[in-house]
N, C-alpha and C. Protein backbone atom coordinates (compact mmCIF):
# COMPACT_ATOMS: atom_id res chain seq x y z
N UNK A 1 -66.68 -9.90 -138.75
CA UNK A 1 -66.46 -10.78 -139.87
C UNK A 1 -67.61 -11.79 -139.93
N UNK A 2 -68.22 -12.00 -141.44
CA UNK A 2 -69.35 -12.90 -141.40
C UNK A 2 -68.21 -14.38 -142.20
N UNK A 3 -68.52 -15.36 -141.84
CA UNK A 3 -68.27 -16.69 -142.49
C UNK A 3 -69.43 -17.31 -142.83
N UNK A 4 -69.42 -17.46 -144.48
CA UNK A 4 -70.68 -18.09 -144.79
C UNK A 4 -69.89 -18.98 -145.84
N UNK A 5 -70.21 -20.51 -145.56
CA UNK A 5 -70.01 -21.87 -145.71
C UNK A 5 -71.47 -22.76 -146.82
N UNK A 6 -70.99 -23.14 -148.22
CA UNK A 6 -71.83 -23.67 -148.66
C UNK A 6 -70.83 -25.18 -148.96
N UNK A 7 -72.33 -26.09 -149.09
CA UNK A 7 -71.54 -27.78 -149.14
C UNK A 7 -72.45 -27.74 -150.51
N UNK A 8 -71.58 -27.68 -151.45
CA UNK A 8 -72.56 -27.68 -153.02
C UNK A 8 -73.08 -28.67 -153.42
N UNK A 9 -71.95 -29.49 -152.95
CA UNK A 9 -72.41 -31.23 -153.29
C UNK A 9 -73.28 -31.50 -153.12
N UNK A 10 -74.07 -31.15 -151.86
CA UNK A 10 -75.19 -31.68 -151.44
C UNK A 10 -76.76 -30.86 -151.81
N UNK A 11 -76.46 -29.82 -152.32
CA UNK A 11 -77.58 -29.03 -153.24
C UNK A 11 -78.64 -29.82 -154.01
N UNK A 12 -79.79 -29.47 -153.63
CA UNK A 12 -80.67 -30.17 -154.11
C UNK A 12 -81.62 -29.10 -155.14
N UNK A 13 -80.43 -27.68 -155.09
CA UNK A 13 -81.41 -26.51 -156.46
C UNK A 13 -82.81 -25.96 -155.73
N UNK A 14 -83.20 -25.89 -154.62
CA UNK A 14 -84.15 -25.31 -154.31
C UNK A 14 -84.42 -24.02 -154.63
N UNK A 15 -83.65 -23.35 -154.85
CA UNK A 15 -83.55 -21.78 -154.82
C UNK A 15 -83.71 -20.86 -154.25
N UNK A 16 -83.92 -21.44 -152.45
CA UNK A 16 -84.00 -20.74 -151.14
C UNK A 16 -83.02 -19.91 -151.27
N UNK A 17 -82.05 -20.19 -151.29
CA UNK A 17 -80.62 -19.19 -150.88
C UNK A 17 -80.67 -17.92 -152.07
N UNK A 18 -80.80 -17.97 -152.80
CA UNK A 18 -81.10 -17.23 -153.82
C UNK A 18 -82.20 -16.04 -153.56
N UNK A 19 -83.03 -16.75 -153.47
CA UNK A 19 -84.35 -15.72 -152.92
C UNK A 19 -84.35 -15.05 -152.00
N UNK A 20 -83.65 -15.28 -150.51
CA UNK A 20 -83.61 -14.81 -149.74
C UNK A 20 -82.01 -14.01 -149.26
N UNK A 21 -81.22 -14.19 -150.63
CA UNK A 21 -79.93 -13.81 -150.26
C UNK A 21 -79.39 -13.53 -151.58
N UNK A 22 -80.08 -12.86 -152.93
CA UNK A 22 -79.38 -12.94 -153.98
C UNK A 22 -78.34 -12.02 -154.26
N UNK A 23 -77.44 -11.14 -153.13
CA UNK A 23 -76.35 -10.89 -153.09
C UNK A 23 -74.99 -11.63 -152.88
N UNK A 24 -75.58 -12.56 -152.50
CA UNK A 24 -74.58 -13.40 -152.07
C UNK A 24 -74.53 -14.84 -153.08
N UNK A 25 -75.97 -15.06 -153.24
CA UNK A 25 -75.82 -16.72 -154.04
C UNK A 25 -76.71 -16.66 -155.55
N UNK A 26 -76.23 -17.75 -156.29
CA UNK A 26 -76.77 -17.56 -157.64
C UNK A 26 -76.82 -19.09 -157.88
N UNK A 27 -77.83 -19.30 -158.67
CA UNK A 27 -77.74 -20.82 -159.00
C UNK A 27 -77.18 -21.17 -160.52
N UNK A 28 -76.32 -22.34 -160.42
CA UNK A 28 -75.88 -22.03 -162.06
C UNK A 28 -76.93 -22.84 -162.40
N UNK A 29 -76.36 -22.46 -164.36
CA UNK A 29 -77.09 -22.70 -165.28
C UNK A 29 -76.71 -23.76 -165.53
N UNK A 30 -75.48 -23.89 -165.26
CA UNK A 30 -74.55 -25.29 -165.74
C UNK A 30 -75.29 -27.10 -165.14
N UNK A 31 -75.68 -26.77 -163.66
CA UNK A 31 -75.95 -28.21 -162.90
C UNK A 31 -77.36 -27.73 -161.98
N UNK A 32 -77.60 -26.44 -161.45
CA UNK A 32 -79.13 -26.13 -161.09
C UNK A 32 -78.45 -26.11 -159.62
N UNK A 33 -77.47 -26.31 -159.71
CA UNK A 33 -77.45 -25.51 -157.17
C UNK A 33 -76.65 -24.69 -157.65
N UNK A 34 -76.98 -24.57 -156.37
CA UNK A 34 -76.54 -23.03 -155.58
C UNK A 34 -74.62 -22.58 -156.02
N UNK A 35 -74.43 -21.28 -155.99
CA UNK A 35 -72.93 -21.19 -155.87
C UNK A 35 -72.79 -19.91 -154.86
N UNK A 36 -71.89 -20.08 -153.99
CA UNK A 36 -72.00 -19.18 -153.12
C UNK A 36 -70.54 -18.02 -153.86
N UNK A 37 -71.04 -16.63 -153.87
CA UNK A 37 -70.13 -15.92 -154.86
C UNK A 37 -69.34 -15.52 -154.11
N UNK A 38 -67.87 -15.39 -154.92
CA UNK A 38 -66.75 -14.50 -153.98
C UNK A 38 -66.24 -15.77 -153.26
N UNK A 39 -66.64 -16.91 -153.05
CA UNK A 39 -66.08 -17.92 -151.84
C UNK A 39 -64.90 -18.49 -152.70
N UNK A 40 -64.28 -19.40 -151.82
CA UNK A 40 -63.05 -20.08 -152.06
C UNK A 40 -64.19 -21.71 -151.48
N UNK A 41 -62.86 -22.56 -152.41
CA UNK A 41 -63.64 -24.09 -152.52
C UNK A 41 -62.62 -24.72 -151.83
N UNK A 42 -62.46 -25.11 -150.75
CA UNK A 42 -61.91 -26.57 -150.66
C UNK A 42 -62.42 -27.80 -149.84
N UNK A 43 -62.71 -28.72 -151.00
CA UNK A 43 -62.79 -29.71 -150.18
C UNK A 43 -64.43 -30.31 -150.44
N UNK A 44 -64.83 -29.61 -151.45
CA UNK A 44 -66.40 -29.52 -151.58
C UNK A 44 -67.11 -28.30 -150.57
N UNK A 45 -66.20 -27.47 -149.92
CA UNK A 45 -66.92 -27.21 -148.58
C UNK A 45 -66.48 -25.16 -149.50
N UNK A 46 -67.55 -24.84 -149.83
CA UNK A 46 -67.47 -23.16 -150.83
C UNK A 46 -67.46 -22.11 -149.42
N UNK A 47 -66.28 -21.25 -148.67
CA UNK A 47 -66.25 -20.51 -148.22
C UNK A 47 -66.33 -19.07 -148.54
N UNK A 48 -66.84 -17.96 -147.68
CA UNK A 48 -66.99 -16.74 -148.01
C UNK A 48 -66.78 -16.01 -146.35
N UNK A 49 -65.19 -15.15 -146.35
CA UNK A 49 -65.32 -14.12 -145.10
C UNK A 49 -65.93 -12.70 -145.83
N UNK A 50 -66.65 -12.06 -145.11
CA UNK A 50 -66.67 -11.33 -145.60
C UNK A 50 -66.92 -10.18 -144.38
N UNK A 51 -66.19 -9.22 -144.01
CA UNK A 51 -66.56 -8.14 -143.05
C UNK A 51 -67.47 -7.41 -142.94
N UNK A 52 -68.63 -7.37 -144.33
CA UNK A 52 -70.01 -6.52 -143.85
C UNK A 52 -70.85 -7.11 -143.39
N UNK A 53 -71.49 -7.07 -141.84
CA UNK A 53 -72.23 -7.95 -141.21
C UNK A 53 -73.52 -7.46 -141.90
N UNK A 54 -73.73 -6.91 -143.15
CA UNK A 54 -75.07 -6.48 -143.14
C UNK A 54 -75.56 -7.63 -143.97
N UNK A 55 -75.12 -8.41 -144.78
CA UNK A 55 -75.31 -9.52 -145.06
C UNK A 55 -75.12 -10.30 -143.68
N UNK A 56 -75.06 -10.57 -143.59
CA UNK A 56 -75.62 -11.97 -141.94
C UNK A 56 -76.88 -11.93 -141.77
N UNK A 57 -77.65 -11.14 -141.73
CA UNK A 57 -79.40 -11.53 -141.81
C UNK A 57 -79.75 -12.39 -143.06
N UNK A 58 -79.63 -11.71 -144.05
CA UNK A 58 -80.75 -12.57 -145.26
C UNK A 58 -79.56 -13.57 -145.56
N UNK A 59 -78.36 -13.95 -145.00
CA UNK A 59 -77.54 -15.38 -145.46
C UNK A 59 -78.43 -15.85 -144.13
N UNK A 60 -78.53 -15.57 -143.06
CA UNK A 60 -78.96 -16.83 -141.67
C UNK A 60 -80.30 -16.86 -142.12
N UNK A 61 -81.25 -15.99 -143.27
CA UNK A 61 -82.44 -16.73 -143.46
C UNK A 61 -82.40 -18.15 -144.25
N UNK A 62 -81.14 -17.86 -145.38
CA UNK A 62 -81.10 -18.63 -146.26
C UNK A 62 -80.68 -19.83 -145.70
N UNK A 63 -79.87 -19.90 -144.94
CA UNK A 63 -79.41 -21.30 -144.03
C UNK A 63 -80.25 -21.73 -143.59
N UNK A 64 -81.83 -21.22 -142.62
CA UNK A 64 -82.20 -21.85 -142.14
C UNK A 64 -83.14 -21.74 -143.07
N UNK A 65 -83.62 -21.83 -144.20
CA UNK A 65 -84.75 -22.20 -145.44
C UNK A 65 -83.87 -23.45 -145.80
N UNK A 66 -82.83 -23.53 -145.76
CA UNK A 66 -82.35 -25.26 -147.01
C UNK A 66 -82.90 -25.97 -146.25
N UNK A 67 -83.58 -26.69 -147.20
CA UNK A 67 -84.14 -28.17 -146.62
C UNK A 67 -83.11 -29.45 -146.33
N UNK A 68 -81.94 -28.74 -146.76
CA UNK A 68 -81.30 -30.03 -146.61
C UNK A 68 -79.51 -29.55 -145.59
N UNK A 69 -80.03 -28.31 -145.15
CA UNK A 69 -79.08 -27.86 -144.19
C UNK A 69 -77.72 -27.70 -144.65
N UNK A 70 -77.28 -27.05 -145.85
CA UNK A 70 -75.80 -27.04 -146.18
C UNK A 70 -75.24 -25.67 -146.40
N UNK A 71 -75.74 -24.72 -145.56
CA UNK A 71 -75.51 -23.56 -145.64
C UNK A 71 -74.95 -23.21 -144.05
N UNK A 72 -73.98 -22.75 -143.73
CA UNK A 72 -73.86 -22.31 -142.28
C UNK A 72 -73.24 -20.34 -142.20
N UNK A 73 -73.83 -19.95 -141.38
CA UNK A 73 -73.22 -18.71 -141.43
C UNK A 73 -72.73 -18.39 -139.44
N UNK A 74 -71.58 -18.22 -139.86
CA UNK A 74 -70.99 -17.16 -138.11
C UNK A 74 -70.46 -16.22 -138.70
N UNK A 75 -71.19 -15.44 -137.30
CA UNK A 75 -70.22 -13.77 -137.23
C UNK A 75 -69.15 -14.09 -136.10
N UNK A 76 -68.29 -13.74 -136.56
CA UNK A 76 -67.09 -12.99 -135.10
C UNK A 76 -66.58 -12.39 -134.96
């Protein structure tokens, strides 16, 4: 199982996550960050389980490209 965790609030629209993960993230049109797809929201805090670890590479690139660190991904 991959858990990949976005904090939207704190999006600053870079479009790292996107580029390096556009299966997973899209930036709206609406405000310019990131939305992590398929996730559930609570709390400001956008979750995504998802069981194909084949996404876990290009999401742990995208986490570690934000400049402002609001992306986290675990496998377990």
């Amino acid at each position: 199982m991959v858990i990949i965790t976005l904090q939207r609030d704190k999006c600053i629209g870079c479009n790292y996550c996107y580029e390096l993960a556009p299966e997973r993230f899209r930036m709206s049109k609406k405000d310019g960050k990131s939305v992590l797809l398929k996730s559930t929201d609570k709390k400001g805090f956008h979750t995504l389980k998802d069981p194909d670890h084949s996404i876990a590479d290009n999401c742990d690139r995208a986490a570690k490209a934000c400049p402002v660190n609001i992306i986290s991904v675990k496998e377990i």
